[in-house]
C-alpha atoms as a PDB file:
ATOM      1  CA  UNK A   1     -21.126  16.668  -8.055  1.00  0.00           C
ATOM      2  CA  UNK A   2     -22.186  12.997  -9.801  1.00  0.00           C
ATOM      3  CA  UNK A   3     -18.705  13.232 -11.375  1.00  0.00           C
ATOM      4  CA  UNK A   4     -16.097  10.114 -11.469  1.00  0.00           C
ATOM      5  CA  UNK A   5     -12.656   9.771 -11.049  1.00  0.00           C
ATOM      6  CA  UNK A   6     -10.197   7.061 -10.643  1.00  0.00           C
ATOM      7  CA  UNK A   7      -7.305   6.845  -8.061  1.00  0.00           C
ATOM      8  CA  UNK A   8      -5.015   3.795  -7.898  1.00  0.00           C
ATOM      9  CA  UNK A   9      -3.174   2.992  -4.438  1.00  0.00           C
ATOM     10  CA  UNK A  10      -0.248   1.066  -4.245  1.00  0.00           C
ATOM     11  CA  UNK A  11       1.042  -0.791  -1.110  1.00  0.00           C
ATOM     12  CA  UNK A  12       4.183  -2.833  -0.734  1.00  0.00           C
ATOM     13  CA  UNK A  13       3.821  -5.258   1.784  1.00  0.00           C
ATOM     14  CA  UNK A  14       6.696  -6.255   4.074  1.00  0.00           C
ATOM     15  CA  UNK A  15       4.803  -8.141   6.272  1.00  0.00           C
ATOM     16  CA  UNK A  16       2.605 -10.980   6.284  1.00  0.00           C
ATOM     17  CA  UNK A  17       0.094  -9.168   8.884  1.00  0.00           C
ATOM     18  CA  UNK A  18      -2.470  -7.069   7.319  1.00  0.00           C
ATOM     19  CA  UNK A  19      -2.189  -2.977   7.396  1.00  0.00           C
ATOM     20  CA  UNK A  20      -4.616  -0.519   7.962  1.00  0.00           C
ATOM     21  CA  UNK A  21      -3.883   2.928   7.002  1.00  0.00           C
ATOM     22  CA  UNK A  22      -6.396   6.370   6.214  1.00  0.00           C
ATOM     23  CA  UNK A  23      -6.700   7.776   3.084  1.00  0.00           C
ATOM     24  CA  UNK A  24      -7.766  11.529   3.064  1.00  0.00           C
ATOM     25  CA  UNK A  25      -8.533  13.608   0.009  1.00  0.00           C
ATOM     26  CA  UNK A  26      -9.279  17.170   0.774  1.00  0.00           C
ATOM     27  CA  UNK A  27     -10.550  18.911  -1.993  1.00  0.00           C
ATOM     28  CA  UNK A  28      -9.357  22.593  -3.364  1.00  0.00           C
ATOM     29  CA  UNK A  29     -11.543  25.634  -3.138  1.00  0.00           C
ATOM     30  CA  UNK A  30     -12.393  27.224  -6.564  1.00  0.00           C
ATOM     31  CA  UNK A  31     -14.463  29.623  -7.429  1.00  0.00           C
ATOM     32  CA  UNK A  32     -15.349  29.833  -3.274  1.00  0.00           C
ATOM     33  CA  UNK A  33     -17.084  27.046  -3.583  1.00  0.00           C
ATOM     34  CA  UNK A  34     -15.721  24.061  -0.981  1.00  0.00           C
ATOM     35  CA  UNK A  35     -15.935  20.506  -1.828  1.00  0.00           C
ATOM     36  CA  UNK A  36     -16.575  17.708   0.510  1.00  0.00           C
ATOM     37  CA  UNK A  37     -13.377  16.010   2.482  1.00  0.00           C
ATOM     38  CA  UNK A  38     -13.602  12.106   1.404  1.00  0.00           C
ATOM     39  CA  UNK A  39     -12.080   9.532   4.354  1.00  0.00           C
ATOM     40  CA  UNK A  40     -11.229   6.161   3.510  1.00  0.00           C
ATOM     41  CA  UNK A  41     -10.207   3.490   5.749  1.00  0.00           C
ATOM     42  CA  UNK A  42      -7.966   0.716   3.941  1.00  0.00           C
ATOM     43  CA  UNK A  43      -7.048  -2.363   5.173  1.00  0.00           C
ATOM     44  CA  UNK A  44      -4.263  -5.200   3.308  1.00  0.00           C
ATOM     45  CA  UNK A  45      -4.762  -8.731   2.632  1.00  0.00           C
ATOM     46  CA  UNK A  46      -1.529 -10.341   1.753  1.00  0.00           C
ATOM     47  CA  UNK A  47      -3.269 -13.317  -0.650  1.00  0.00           C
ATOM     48  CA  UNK A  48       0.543 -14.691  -2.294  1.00  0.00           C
ATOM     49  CA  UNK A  49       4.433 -13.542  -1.750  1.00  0.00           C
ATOM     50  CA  UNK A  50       7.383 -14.118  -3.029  1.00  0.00           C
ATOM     51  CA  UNK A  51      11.121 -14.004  -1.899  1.00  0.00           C
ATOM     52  CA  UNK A  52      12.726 -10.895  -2.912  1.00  0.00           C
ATOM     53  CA  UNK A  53      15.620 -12.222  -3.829  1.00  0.00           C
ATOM     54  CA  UNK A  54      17.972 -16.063  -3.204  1.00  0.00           C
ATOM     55  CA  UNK A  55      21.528 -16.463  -2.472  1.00  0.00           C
ATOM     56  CA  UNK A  56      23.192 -19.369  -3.021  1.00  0.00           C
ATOM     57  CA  UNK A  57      26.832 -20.064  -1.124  1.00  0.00           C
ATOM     58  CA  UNK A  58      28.898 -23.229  -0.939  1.00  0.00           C
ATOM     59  CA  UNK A  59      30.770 -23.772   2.088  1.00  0.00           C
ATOM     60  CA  UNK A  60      32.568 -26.851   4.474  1.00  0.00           C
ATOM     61  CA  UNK A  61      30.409 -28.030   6.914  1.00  0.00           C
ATOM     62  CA  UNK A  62      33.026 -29.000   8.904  1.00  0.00           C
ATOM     63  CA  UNK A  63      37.027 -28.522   9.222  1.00  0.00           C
ATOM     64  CA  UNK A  64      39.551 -30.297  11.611  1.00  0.00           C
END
């Protein structure tokens, strides 16, 4: 109890909707003492993207 941690979450977007997903931590018994289960509810907001990659090609428009 009144102790602090820090967890960092990473998400990779591939969309430009926002995600929702559930994140569960489920603590360990020790010493027969059980911890609380923590339940988070995490939602995206894509703010800036960027192309993955460009290709460039040359190529005729048109040939007789």
């Amino acid at each position: 109890p009144r102790r602090q941690t820090t967890i960092n979450v990473e998400f990779t977007s591939r969309f430009l909707r926002p995600a929702e997903a559930v994140l569960l931590l489920i603590s360990k018994n020790v010493g027969g003492i059980d911890g609380a289960t923590l339940t988070f509810s995490l939602k995206s907001e894509v703010k800036h993207i960027e192309p993955a990659d460009t290709l460039k090609c040359k190529s005729p428009c048109y040939e007789l």
